[in-house]
C-alpha atoms as a PDB file:
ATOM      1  CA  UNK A   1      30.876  33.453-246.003  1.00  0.00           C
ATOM      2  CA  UNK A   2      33.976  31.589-244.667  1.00  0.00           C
ATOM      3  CA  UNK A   3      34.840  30.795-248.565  1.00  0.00           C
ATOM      4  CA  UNK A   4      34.753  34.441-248.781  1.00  0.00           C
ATOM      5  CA  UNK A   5      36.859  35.399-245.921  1.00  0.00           C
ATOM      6  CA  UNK A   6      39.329  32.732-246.612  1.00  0.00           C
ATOM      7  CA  UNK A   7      39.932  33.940-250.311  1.00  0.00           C
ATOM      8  CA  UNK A   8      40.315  37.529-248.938  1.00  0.00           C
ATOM      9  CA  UNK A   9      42.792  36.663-246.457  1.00  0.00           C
ATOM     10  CA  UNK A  10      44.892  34.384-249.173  1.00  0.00           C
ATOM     11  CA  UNK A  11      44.788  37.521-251.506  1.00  0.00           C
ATOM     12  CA  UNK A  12      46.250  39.757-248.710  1.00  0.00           C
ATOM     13  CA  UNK A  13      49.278  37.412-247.614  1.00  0.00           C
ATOM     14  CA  UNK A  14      49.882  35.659-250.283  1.00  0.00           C
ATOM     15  CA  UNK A  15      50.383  38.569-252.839  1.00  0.00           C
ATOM     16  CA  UNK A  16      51.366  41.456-250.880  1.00  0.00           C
ATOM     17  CA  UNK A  17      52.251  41.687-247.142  1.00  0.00           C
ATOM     18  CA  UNK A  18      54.618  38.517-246.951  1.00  0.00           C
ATOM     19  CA  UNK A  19      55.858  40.013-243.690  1.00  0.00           C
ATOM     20  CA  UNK A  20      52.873  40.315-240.774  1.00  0.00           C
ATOM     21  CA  UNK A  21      54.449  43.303-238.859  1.00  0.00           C
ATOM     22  CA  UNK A  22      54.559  45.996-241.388  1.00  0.00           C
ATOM     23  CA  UNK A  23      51.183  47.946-242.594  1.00  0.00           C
ATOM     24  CA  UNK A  24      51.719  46.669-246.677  1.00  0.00           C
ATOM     25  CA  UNK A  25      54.873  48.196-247.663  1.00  0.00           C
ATOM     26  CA  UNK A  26      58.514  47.497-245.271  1.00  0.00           C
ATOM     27  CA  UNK A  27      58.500  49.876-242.822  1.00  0.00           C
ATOM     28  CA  UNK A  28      57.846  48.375-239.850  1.00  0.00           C
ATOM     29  CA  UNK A  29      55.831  50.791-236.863  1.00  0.00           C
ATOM     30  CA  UNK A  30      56.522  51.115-233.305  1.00  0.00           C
ATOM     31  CA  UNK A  31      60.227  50.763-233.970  1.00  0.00           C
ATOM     32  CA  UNK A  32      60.867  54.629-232.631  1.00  0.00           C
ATOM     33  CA  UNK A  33      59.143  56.268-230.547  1.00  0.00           C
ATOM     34  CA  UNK A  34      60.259  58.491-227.372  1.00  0.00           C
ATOM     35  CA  UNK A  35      61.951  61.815-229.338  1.00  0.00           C
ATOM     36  CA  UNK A  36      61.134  59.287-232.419  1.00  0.00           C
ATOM     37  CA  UNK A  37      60.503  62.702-234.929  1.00  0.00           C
ATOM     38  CA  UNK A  38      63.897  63.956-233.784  1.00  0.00           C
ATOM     39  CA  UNK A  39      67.157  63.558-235.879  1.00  0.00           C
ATOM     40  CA  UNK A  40      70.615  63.297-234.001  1.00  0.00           C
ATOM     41  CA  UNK A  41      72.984  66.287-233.277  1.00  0.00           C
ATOM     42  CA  UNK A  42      76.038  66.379-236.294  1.00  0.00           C
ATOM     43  CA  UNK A  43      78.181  62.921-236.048  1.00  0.00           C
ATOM     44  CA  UNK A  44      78.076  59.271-236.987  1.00  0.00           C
ATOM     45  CA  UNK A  45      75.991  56.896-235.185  1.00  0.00           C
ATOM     46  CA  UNK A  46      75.100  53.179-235.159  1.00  0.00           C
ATOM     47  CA  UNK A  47      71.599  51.987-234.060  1.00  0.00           C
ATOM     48  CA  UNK A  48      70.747  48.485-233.353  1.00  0.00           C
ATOM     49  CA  UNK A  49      66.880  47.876-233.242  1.00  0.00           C
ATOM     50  CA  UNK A  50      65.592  43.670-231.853  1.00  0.00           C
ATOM     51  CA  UNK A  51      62.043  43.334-232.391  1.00  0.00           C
ATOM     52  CA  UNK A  52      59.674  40.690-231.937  1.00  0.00           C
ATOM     53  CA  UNK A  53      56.036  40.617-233.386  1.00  0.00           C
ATOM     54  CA  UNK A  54      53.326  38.167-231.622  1.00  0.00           C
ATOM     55  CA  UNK A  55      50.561  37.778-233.856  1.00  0.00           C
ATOM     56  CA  UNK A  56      47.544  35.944-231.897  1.00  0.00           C
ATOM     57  CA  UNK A  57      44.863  36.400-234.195  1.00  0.00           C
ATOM     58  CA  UNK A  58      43.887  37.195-237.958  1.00  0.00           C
ATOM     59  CA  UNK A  59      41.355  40.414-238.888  1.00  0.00           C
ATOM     60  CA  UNK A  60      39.354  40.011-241.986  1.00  0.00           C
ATOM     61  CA  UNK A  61      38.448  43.155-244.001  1.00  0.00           C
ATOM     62  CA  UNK A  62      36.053  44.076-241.407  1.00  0.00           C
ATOM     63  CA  UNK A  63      38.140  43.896-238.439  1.00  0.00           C
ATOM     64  CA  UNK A  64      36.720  40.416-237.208  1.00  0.00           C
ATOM     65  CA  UNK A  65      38.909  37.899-236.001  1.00  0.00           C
ATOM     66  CA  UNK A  66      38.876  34.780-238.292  1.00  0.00           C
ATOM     67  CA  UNK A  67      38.080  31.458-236.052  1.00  0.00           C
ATOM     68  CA  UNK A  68      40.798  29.238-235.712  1.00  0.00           C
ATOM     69  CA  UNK A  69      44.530  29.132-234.245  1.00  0.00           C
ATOM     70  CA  UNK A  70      46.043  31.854-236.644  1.00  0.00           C
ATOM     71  CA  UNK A  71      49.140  33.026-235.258  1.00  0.00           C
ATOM     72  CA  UNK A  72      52.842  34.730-236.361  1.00  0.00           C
ATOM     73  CA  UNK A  73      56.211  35.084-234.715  1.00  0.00           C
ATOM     74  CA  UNK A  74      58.499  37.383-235.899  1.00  0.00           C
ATOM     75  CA  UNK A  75      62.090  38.629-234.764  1.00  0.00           C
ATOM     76  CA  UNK A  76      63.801  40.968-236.691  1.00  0.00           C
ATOM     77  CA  UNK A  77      67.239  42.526-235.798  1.00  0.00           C
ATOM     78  CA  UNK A  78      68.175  45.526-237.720  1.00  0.00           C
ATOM     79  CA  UNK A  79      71.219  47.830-238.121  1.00  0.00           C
ATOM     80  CA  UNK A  80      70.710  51.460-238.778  1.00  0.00           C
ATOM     81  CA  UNK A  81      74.408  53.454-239.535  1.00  0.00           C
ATOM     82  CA  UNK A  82      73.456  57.465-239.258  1.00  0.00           C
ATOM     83  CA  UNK A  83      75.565  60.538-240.577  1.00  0.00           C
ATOM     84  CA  UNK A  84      74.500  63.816-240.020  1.00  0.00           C
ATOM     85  CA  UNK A  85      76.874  66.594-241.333  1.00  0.00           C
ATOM     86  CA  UNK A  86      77.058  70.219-239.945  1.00  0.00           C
ATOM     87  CA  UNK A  87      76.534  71.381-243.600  1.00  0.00           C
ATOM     88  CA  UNK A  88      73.735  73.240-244.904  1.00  0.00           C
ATOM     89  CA  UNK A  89      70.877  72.479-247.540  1.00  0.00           C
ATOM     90  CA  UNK A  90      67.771  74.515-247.235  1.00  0.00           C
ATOM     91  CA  UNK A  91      68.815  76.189-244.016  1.00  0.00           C
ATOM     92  CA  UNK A  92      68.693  72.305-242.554  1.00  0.00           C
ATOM     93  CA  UNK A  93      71.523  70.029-241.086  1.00  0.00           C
ATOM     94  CA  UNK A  94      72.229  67.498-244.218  1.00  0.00           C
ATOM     95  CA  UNK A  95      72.614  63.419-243.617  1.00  0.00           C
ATOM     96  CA  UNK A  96      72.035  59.967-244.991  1.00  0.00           C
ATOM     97  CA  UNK A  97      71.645  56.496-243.368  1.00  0.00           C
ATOM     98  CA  UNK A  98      71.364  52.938-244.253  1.00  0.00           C
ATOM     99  CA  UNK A  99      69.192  50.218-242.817  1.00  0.00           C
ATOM    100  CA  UNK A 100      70.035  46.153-242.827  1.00  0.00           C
ATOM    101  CA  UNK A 101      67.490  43.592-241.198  1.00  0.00           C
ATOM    102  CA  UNK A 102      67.524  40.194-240.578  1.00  0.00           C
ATOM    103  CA  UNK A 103      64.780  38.427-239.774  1.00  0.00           C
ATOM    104  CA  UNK A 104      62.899  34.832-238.479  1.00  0.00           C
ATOM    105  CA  UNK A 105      59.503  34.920-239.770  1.00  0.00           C
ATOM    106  CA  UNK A 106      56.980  31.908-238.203  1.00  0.00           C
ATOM    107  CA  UNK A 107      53.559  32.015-239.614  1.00  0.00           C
ATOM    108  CA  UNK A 108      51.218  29.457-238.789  1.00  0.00           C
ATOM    109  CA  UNK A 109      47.504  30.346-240.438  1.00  0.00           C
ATOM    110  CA  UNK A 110      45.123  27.477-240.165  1.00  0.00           C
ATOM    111  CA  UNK A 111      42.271  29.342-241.595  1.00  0.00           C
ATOM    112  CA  UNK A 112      44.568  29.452-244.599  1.00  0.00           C
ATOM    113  CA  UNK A 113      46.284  26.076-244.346  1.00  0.00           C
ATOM    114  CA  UNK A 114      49.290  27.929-244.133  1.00  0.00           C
ATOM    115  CA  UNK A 115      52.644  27.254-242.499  1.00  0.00           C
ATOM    116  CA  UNK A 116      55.466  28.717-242.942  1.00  0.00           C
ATOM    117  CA  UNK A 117      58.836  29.512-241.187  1.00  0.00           C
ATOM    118  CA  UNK A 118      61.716  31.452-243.062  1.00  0.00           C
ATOM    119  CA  UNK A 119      64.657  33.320-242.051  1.00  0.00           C
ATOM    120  CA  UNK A 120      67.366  35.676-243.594  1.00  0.00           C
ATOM    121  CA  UNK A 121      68.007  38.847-244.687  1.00  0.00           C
ATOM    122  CA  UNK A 122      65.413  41.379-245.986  1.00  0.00           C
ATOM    123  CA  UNK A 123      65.258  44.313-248.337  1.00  0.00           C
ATOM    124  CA  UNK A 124      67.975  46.778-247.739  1.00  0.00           C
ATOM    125  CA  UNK A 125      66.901  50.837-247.223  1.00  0.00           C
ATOM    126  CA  UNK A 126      69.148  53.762-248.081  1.00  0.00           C
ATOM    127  CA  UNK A 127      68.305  57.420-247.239  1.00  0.00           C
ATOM    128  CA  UNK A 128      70.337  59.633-249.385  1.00  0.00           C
ATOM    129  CA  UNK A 129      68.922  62.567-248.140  1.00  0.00           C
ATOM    130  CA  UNK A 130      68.168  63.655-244.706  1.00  0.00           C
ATOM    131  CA  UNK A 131      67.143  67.260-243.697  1.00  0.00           C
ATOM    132  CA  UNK A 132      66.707  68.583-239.681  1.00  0.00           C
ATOM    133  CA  UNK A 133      65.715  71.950-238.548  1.00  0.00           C
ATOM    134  CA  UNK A 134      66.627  72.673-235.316  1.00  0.00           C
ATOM    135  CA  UNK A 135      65.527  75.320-232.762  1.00  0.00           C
ATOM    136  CA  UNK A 136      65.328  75.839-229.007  1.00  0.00           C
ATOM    137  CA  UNK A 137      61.427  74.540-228.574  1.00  0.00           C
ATOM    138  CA  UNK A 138      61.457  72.537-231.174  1.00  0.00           C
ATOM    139  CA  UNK A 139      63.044  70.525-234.088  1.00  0.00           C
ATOM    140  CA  UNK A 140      61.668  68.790-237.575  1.00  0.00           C
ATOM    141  CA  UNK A 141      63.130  66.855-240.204  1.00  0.00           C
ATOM    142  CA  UNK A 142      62.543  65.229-243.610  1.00  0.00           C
ATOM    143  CA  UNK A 143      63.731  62.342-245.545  1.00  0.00           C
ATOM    144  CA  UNK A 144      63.432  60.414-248.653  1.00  0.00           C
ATOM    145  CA  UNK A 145      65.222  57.144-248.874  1.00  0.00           C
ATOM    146  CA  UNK A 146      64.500  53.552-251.204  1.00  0.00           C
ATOM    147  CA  UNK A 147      63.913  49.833-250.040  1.00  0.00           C
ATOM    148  CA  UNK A 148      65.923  48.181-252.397  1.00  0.00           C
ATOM    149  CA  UNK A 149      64.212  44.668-253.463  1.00  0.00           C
ATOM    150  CA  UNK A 150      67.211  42.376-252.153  1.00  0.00           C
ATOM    151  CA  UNK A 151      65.591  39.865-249.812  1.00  0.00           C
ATOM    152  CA  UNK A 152      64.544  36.595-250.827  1.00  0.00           C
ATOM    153  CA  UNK A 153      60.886  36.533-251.848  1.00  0.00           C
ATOM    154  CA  UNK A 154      58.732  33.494-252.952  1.00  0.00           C
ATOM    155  CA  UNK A 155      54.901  33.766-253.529  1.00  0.00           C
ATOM    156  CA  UNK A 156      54.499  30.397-252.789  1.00  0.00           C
ATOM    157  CA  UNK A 157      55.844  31.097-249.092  1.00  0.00           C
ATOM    158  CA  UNK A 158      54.541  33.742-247.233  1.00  0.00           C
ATOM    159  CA  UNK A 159      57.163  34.211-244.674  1.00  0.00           C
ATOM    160  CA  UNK A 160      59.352  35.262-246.894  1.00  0.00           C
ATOM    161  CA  UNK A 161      61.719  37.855-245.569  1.00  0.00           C
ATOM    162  CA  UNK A 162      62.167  39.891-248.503  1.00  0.00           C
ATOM    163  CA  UNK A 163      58.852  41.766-250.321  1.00  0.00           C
ATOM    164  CA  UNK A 164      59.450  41.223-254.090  1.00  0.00           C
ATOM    165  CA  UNK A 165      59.361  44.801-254.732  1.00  0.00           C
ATOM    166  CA  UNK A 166      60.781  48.332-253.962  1.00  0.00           C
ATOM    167  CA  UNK A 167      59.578  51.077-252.157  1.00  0.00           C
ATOM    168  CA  UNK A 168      60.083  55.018-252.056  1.00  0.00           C
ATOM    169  CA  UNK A 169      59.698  55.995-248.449  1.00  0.00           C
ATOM    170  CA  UNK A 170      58.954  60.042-247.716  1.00  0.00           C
ATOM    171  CA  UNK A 171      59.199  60.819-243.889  1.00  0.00           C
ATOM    172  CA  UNK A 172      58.437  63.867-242.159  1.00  0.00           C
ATOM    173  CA  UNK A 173      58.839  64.395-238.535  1.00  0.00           C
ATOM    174  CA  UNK A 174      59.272  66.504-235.545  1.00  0.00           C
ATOM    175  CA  UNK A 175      59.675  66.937-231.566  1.00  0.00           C
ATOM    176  CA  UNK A 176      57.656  69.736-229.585  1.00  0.00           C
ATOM    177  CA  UNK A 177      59.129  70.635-226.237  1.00  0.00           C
ATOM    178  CA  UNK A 178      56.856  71.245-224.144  1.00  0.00           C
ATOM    179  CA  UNK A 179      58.635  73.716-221.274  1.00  0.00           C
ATOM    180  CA  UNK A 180      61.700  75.366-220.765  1.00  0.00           C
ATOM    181  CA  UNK A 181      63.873  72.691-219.581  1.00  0.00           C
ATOM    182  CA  UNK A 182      62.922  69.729-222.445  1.00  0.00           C
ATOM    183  CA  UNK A 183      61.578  67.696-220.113  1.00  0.00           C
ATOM    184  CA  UNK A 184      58.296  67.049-221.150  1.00  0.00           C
ATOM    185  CA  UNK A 185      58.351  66.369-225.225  1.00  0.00           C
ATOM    186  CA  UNK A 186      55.424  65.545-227.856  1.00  0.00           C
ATOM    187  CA  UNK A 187      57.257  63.831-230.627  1.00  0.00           C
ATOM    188  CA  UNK A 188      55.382  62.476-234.394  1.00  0.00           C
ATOM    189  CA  UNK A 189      57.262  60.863-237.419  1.00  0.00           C
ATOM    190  CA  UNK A 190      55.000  59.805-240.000  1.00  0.00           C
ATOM    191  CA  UNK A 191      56.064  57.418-243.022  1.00  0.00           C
ATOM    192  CA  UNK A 192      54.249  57.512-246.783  1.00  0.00           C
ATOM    193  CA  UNK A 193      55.414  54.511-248.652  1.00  0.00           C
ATOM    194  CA  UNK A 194      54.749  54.626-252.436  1.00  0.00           C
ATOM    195  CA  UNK A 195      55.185  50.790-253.628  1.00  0.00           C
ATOM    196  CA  UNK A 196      56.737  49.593-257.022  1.00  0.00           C
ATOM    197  CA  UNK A 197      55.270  46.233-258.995  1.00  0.00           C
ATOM    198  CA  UNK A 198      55.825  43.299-257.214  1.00  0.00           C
ATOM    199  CA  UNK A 199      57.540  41.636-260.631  1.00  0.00           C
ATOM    200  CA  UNK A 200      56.586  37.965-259.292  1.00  0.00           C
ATOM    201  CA  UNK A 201      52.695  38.614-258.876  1.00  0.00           C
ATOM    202  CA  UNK A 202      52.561  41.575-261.370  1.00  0.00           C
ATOM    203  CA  UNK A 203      50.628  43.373-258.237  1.00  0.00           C
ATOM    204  CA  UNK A 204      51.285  46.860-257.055  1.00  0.00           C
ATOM    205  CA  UNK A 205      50.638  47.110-252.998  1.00  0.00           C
ATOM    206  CA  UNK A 206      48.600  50.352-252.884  1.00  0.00           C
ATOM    207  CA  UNK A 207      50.230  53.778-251.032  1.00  0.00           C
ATOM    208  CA  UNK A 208      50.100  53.299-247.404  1.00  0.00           C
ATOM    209  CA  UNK A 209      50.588  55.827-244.470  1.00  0.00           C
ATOM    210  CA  UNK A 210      51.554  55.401-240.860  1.00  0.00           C
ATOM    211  CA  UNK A 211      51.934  57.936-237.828  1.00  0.00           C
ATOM    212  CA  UNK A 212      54.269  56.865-234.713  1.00  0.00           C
ATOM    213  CA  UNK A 213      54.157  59.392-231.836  1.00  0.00           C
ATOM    214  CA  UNK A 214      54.934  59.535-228.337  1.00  0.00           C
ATOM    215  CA  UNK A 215      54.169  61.493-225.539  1.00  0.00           C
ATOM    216  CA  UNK A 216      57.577  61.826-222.714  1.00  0.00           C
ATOM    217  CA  UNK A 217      58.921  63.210-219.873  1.00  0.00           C
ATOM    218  CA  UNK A 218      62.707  62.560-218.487  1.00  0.00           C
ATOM    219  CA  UNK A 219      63.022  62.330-214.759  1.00  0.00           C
ATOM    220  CA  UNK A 220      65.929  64.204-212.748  1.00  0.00           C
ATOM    221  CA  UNK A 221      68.116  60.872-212.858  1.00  0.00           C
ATOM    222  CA  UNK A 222      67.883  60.616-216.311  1.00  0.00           C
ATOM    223  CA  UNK A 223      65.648  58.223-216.839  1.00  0.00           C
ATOM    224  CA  UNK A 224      62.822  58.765-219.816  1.00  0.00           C
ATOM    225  CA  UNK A 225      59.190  57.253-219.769  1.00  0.00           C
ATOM    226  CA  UNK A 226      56.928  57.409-222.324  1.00  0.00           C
ATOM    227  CA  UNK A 227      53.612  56.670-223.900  1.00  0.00           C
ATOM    228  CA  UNK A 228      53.501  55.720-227.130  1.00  0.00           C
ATOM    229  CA  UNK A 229      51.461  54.217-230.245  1.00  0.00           C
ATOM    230  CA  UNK A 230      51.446  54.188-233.629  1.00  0.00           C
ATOM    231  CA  UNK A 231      48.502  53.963-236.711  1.00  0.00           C
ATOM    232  CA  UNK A 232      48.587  53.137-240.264  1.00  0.00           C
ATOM    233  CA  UNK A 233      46.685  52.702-243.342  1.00  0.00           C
ATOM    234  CA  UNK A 234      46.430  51.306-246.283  1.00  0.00           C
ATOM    235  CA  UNK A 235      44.954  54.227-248.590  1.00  0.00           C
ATOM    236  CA  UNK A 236      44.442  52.766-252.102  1.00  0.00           C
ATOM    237  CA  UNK A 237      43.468  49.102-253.061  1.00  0.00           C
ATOM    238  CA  UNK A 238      46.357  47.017-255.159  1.00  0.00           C
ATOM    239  CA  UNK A 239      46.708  47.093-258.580  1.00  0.00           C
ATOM    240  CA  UNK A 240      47.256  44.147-260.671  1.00  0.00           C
ATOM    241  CA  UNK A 241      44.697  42.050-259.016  1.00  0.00           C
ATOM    242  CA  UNK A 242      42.919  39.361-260.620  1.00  0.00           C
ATOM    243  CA  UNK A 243      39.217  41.035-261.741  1.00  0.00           C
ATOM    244  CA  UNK A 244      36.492  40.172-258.720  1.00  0.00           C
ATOM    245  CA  UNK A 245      39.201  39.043-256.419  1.00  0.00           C
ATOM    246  CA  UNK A 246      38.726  40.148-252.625  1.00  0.00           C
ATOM    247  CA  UNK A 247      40.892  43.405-252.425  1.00  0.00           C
ATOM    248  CA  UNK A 248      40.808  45.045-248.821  1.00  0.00           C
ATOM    249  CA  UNK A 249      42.699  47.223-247.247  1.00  0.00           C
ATOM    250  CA  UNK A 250      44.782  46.657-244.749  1.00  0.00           C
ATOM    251  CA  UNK A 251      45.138  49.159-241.082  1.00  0.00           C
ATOM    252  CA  UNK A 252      47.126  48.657-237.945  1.00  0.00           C
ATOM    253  CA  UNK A 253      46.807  50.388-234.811  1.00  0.00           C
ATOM    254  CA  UNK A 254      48.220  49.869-231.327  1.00  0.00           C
ATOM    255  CA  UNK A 255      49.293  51.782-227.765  1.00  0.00           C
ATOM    256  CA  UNK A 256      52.298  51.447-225.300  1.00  0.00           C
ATOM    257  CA  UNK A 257      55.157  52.295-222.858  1.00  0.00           C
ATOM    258  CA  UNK A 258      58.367  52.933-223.620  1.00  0.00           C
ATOM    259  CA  UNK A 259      61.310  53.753-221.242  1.00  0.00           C
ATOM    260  CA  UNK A 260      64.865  55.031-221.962  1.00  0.00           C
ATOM    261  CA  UNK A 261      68.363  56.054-220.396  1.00  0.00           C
ATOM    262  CA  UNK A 262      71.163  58.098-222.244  1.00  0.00           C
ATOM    263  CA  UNK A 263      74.582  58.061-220.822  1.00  0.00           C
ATOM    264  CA  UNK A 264      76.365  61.179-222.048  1.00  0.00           C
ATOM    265  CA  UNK A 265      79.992  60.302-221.368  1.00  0.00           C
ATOM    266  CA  UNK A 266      79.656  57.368-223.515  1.00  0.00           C
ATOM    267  CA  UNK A 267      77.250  58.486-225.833  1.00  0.00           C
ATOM    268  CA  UNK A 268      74.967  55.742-225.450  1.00  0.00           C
ATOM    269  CA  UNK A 269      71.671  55.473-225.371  1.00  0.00           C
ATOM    270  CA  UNK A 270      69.205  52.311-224.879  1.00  0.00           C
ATOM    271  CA  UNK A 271      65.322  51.998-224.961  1.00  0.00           C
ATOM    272  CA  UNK A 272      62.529  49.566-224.623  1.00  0.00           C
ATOM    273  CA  UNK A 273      58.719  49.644-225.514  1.00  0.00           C
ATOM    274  CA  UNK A 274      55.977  47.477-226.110  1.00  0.00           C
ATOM    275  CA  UNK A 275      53.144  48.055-227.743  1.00  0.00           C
ATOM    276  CA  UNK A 276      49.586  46.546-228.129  1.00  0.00           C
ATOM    277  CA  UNK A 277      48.069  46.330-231.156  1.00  0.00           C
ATOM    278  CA  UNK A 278      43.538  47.140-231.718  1.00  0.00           C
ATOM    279  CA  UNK A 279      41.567  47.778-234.219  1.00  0.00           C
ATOM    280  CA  UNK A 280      43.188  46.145-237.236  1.00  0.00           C
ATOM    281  CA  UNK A 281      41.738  45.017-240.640  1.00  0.00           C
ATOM    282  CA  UNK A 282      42.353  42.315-242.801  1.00  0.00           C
ATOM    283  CA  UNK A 283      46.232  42.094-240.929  1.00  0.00           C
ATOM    284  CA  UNK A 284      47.282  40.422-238.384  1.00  0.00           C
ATOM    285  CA  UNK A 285      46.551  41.831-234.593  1.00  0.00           C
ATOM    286  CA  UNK A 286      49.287  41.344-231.629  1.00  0.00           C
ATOM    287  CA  UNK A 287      51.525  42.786-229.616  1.00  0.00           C
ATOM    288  CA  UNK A 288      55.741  44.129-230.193  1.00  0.00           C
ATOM    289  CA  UNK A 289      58.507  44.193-227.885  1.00  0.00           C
ATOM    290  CA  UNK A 290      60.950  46.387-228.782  1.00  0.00           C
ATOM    291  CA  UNK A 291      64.385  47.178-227.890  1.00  0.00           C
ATOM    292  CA  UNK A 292      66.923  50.180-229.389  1.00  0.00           C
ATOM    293  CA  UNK A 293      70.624  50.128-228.528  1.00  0.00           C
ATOM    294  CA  UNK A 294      72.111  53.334-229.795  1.00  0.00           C
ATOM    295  CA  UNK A 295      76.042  54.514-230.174  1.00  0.00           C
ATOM    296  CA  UNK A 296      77.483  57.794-231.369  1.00  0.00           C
ATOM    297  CA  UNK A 297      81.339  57.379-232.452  1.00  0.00           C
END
């Protein structure tokens, strides 16, 4: 049984999640949240995201933790440039954005006899097309953007920091207001990544789909709190993987806080929120600290 574990977990990380914080794909969850479905008013915005995964344990396909000291560190800074326009596509607000990430990925599996620590910069994402709806109670958006395969990938090392493949990412999100004065808000973005061949292990990571959402109210001085989470899944098995090799599926799951503060004059915002992870499968299970800075020129 341990032979059988082991081989499952060496298919999963060393073929197609070389990075411990994402669900199988690059998009990494609990990095929005609070107003998280919402897209920005017209205007060109930077936002800087620092994140840092703590992986204390690894979940087999059946959501047991594997014995052993199996753990990951991961810090990722990323910069996120935003331009919405005031022009009109499908009665929407148009826009585009690109993401950059750099990243420090420690992984130290002993159940795996793996150890690995890697840094640089990932896969880059551009989002040619961005689409909000706007209205008094609430607001929605869509987007379809590209992880370009940039990053420096190695199947021999899985801390690699880029994937070894690209991705088409399809969001769709929103922001319900919950009474008259936007105070109280119910916010959801959810992600479907659809994953090209990873060219250096001729496997395909399967579709995967993930949910962030958070639940917030903003205080008379300003001040926003939150409760937040996110869940994802894995929904199809990989392709391209050796006949009779272990083949799981991977899911992530986790709760938190998050708190916030906009300053209007400067248009400035910053946010923090951490989240704890449950209920994962044949992934790592932890907790993430994040924190967003963001500035509207």
């Amino acid at each position: 049984m341990k032979r059988i574990t082991k081989a499952l977990l060496l298919s999963v990380f060393l073929t197609a999640v070389p990075a411990a914080y994402a669900v199988n794909g690059h998009y990494v969850p609990g990095v929005e949240g609070i107003r998280g479905g919402s897209v920005p008013p017209p205007g060109l915005y930077y936002r800087g995201y620092v994140v840092n995964y703590s992986g204390d344990n690894l979940i087999d396909g059946g959501g047991d933790a594997v014995p052993g000291s199996n753990t990951a560190d991961i810090s990722a800074f990323a910069s996120r440039l935003i331009w919405i326009t005031d022009k009109q596509l499908l009665g929407a607000q148009y826009g585009a954005e690109v993401i950059a990430m750099y990243t420090d990925v420690s992984l130290d599996f002993t159940a795996l006899g793996v150890d690995d620590d890697e840094k640089g910069w990932g896969d880059i994402f551009v989002a040619p097309l961005i689409l909000t709806w706007r209205e008094k109670e609430w607001d929605a958006s869509v987007e379809l953007g590209y992880w370009f395969d940039t990053g420096d990938f190695d199947p021999t090392k899985p801390a690699s920091t880029g994937k070894g493949f690209g991705n088409t990412m399809i969001s769709v999100g929103g922001t319900r207001h919950l009474n008259a004065d936007q105070t109280w808000s119910l916010s959801a973005i959810s992600r479907y990544e659809i994953k090209a061949k990873q060219d250096k292990t001729n496997v395909t990571p399967g579709d995967s789909w993930l949910v962030e959402w958070a639940l917030s109210h903003r205080l008379p001085s300003g001040l926003e709190l939150g409760l937040a989470g996110y869940n994802g899944w894995q929904l199809e098995k990989n392709s391209g993987v050796a006949p009779g090799a272990p083949n799981p599926k991977i899911e992530k799951h986790a709760i938190g806080a998050e708190v916030g503060y906009f300053w209007p004059s400067f248009g400035l915002a910053l946010n923090g929120a951490y989240y704890n992870e449950y209920g994962n499968k044949a992934t790592t299970e932890g907790d993430l600290f994040r924190a967003t800075l963001t500035k509207r020129f």
